[in-house]
N, C-alpha and C. Protein backbone atom coordinates (compact mmCIF):
# COMPACT_ATOMS: atom_id res chain seq x y z
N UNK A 1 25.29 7.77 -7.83
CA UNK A 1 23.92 7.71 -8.29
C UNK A 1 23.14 8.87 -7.68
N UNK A 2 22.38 9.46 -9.02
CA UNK A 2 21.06 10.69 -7.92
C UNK A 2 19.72 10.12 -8.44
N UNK A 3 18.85 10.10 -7.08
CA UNK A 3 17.77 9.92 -7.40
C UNK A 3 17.15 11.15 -7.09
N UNK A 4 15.83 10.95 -7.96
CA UNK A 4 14.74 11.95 -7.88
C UNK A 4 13.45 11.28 -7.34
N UNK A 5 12.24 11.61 -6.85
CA UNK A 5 11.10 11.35 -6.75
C UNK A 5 10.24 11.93 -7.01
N UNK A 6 8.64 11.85 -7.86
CA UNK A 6 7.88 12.69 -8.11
C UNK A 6 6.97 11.76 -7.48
N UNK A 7 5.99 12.83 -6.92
CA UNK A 7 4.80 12.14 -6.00
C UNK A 7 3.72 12.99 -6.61
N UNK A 8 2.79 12.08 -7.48
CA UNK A 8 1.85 12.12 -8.45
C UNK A 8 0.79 11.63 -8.30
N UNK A 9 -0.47 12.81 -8.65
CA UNK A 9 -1.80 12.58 -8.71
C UNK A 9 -2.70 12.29 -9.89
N UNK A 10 -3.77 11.46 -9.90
CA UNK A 10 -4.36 11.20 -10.87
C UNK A 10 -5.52 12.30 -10.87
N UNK A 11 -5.61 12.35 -12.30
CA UNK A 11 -6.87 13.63 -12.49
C UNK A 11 -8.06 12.64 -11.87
N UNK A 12 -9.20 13.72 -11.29
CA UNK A 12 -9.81 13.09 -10.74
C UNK A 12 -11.43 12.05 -11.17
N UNK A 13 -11.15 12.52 -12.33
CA UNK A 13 -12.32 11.79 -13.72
C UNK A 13 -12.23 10.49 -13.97
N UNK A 14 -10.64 9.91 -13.28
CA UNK A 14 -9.89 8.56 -13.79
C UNK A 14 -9.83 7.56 -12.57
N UNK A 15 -10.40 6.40 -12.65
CA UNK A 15 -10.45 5.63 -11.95
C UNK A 15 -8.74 5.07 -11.68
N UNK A 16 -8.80 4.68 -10.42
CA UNK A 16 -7.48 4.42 -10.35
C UNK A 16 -6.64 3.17 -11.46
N UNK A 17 -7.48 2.57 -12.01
CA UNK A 17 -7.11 1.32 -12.74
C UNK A 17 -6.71 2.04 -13.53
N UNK A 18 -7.22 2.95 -14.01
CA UNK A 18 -6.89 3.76 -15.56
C UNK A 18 -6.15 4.93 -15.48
N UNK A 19 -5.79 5.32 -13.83
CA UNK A 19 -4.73 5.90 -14.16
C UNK A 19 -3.39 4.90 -14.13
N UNK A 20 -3.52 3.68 -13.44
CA UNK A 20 -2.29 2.76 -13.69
C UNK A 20 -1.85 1.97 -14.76
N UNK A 21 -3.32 2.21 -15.88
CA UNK A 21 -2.83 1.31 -17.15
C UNK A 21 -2.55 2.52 -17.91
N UNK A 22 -3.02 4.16 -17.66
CA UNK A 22 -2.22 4.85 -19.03
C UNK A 22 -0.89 5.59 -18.22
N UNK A 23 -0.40 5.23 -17.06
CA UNK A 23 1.02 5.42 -16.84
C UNK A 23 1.96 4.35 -17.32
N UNK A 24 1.44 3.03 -16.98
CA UNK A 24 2.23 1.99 -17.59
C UNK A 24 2.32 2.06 -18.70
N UNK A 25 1.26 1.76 -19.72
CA UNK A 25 1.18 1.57 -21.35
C UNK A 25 1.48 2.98 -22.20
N UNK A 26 1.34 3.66 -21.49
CA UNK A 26 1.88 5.18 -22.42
C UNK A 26 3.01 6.35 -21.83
N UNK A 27 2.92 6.93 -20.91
CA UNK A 27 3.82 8.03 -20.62
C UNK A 27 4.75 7.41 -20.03
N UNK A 28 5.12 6.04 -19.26
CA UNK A 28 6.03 5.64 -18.69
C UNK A 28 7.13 5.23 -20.46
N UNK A 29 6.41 5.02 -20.87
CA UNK A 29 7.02 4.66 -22.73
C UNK A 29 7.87 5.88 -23.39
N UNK A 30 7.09 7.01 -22.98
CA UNK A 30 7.31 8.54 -23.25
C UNK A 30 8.20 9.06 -22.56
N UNK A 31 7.85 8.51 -21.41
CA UNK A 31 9.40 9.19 -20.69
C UNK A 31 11.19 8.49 -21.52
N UNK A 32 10.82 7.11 -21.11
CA UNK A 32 11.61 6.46 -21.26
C UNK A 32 12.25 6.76 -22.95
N UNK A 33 11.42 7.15 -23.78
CA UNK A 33 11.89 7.68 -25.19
C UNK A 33 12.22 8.62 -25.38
N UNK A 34 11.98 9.48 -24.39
CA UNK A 34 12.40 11.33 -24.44
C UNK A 34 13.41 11.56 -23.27
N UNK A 35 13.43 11.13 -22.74
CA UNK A 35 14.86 11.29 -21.45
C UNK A 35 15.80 9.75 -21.24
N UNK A 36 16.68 9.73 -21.98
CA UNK A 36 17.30 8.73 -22.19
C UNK A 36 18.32 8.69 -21.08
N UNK A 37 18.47 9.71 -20.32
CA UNK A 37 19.65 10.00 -18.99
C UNK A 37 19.19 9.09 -17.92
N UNK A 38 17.91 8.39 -17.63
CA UNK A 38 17.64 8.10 -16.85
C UNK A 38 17.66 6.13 -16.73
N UNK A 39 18.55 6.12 -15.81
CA UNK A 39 18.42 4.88 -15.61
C UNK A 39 17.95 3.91 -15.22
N UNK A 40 17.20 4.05 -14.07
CA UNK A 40 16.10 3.34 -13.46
C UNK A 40 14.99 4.03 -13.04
N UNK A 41 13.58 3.36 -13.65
CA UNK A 41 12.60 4.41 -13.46
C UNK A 41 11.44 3.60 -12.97
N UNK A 42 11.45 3.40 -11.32
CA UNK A 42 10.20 2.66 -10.83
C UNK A 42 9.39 3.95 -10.58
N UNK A 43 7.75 3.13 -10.79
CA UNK A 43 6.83 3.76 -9.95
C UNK A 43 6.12 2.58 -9.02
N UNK A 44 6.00 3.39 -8.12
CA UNK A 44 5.41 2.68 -6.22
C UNK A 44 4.09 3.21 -6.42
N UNK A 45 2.96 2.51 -7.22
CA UNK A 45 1.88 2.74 -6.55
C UNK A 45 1.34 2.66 -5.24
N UNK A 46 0.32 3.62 -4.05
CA UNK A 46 0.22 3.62 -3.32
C UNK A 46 -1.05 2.70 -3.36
N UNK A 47 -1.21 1.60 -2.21
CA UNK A 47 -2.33 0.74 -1.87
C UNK A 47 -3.67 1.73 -1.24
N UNK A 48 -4.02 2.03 -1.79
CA UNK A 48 -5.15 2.38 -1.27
C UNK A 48 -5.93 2.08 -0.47
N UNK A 49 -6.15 0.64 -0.30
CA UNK A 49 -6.71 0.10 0.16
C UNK A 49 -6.03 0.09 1.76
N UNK A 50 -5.12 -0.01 2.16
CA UNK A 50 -4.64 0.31 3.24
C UNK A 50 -4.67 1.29 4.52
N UNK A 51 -4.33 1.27 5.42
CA UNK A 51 -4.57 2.25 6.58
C UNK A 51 -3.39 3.33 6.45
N UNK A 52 -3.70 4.43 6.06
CA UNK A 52 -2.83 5.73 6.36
C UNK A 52 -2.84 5.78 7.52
N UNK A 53 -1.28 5.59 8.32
CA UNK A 53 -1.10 6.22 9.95
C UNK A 53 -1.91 5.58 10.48
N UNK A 54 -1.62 5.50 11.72
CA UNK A 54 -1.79 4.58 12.84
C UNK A 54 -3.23 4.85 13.11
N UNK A 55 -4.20 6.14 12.65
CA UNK A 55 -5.59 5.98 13.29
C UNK A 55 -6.30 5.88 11.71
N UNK A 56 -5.69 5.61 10.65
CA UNK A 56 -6.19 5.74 9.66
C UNK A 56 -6.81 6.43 8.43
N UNK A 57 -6.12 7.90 9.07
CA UNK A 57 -6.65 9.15 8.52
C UNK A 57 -5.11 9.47 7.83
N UNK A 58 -5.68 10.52 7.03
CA UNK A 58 -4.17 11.49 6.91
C UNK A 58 -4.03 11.06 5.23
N UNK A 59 -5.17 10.86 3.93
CA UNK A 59 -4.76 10.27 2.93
C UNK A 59 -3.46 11.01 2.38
N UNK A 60 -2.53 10.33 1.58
CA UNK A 60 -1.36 11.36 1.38
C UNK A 60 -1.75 12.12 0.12
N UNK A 61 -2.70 12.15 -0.83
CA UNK A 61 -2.58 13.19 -1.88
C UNK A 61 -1.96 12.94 -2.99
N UNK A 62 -1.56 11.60 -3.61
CA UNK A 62 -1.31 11.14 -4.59
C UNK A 62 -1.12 9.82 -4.41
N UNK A 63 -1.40 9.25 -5.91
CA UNK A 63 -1.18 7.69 -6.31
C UNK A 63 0.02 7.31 -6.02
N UNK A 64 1.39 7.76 -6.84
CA UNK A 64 2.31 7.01 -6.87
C UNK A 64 3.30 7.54 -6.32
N UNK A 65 4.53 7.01 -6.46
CA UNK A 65 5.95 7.60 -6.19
C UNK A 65 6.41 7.25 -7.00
N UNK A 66 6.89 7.84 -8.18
CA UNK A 66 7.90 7.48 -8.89
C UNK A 66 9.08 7.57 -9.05
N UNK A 67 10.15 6.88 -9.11
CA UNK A 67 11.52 7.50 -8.86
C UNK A 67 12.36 7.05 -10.04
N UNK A 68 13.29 8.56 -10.21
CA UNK A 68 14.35 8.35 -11.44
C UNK A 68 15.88 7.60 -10.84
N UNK A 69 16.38 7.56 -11.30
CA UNK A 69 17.87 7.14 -10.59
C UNK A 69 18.86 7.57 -12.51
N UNK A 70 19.22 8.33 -12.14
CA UNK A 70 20.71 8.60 -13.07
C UNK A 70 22.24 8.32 -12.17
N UNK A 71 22.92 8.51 -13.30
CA UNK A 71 24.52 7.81 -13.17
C UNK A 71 25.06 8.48 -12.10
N UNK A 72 24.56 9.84 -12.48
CA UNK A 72 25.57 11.16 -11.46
C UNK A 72 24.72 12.32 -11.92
N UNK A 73 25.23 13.56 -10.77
CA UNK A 73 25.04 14.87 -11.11
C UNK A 73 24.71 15.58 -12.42
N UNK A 74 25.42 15.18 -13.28
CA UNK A 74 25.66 15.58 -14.50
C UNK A 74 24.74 15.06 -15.12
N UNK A 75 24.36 13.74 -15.37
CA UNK A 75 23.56 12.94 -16.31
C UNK A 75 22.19 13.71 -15.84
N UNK A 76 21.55 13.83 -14.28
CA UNK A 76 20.54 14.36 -13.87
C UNK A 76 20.20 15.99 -14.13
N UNK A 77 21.32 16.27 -14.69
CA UNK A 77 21.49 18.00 -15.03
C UNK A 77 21.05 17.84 -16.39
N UNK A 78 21.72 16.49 -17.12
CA UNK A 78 20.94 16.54 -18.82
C UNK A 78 20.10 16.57 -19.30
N UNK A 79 19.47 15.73 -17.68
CA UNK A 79 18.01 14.93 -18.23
C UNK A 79 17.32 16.48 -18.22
N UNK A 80 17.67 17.07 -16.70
CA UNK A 80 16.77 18.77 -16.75
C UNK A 80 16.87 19.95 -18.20
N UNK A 81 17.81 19.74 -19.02
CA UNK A 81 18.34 20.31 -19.92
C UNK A 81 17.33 20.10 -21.27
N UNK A 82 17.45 18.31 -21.23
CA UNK A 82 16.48 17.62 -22.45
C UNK A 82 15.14 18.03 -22.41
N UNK A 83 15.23 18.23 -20.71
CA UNK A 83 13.31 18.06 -20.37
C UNK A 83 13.10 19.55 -21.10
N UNK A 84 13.77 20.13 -20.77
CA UNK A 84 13.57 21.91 -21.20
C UNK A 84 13.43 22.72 -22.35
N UNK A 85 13.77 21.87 -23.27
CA UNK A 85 13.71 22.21 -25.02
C UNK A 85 12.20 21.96 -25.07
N UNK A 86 11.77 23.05 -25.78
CA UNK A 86 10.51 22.91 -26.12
C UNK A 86 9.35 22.13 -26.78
N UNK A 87 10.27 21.35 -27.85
CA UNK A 87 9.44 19.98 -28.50
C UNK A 87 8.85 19.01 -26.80
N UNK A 88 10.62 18.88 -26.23
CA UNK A 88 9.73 17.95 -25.21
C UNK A 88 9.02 18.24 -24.14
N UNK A 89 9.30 19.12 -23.75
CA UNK A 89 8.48 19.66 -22.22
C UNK A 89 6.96 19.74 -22.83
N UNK A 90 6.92 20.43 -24.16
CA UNK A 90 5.30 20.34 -25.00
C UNK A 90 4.77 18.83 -24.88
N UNK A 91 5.64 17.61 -25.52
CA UNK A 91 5.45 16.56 -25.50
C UNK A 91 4.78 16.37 -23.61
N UNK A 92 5.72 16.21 -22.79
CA UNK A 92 5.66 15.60 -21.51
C UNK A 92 4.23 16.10 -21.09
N UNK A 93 4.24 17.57 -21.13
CA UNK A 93 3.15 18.01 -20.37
C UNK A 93 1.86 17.41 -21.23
N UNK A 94 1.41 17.61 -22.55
CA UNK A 94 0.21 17.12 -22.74
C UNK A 94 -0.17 16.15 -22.44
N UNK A 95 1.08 14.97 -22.46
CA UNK A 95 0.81 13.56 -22.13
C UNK A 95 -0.05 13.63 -20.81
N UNK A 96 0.86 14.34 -20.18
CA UNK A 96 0.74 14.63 -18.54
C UNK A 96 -0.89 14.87 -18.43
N UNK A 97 -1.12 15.73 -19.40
CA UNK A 97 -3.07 15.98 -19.53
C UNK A 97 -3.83 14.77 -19.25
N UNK A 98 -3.32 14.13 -19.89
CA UNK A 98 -4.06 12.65 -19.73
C UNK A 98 -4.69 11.80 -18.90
N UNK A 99 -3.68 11.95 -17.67
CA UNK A 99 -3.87 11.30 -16.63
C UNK A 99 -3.35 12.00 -15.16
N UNK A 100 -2.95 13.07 -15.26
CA UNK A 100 -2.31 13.49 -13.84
C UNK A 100 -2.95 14.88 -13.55
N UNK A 101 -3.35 14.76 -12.76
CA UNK A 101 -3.69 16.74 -12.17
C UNK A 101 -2.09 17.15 -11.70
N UNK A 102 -1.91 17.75 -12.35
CA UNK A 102 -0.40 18.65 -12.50
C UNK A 102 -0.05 19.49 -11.28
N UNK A 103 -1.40 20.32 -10.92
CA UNK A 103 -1.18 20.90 -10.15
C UNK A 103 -0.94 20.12 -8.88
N UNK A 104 -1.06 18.83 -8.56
CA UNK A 104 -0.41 18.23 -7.18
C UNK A 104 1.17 17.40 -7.47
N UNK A 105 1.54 17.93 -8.67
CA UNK A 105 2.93 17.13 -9.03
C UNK A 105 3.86 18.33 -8.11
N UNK A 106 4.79 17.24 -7.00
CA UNK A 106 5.78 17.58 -6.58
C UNK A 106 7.16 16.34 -6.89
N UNK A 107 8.34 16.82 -7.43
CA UNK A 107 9.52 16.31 -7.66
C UNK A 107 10.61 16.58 -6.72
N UNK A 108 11.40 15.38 -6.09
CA UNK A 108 12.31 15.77 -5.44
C UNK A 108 13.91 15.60 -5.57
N UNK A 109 14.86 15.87 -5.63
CA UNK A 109 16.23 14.75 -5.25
C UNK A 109 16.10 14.17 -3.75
N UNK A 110 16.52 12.91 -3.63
CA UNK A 110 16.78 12.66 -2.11
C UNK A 110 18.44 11.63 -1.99
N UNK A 111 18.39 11.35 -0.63
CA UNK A 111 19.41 10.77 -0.65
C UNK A 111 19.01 9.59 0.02
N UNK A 112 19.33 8.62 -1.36
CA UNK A 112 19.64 7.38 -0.93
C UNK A 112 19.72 6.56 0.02
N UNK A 113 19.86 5.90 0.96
CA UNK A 113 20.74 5.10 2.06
C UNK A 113 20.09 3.50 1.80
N UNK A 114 20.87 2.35 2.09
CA UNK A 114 20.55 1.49 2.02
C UNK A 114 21.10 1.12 3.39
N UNK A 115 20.62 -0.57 3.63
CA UNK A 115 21.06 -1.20 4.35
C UNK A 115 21.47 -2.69 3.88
């Protein structure tokens, strides 16, 4: 299994409710219809309401964490392949207009570990 993580900001016009009902009700739909490589696709909204770090400072700079999980290497190489044709990356990004300031989107691979 490879996972990815993107740690994502809401544009700043959008109350947080509304950036969590047009990730749920629309682009999480969009993804899931345009990158079919991907097998499990949570997003971890961050509580806001909570204490960042032990003195309470330090906000981290985005809402959520979202994470992909594909089969293997390969499947996660497709999904980069699919994303890259121009119908969809056009598709993804406008969606993306909607609700995310782009410019704080960072994506990662990581590794796993459980216990």
């Amino acid at each position: 299994m490879i996972t990815a993580v993107a740690l994502l900001a809401r544009r700043p016009d959008l109350s947080y409710e509304q950036f969590v009902d047009y990730y749920e009700n629309n682009h999480a739909k969009l993804i899931r219809s345009l990158l079919p490589q991907i097998r499990g696709y949570r997003r971890n909204y961050l509580d806001h309401g909570s204490r960042i770090g032990a003195d309470g400072i330090g906000a981290p700079g985005f809402d959520v964490i979202s994470e992909f999980v594909f089969d293997d290497r390969a499947a996660y190489d497709d999904m980069l392949a699919t994303h890259a044709r121009p119908d969809v990356k056009a598709a993804i990004e406008a969606d993306e207009e909607n609700f995310l300031d782009r410019t704080r989107t960072r994506m990662y691979l990581v590794d796993t570990r459980e216990s």
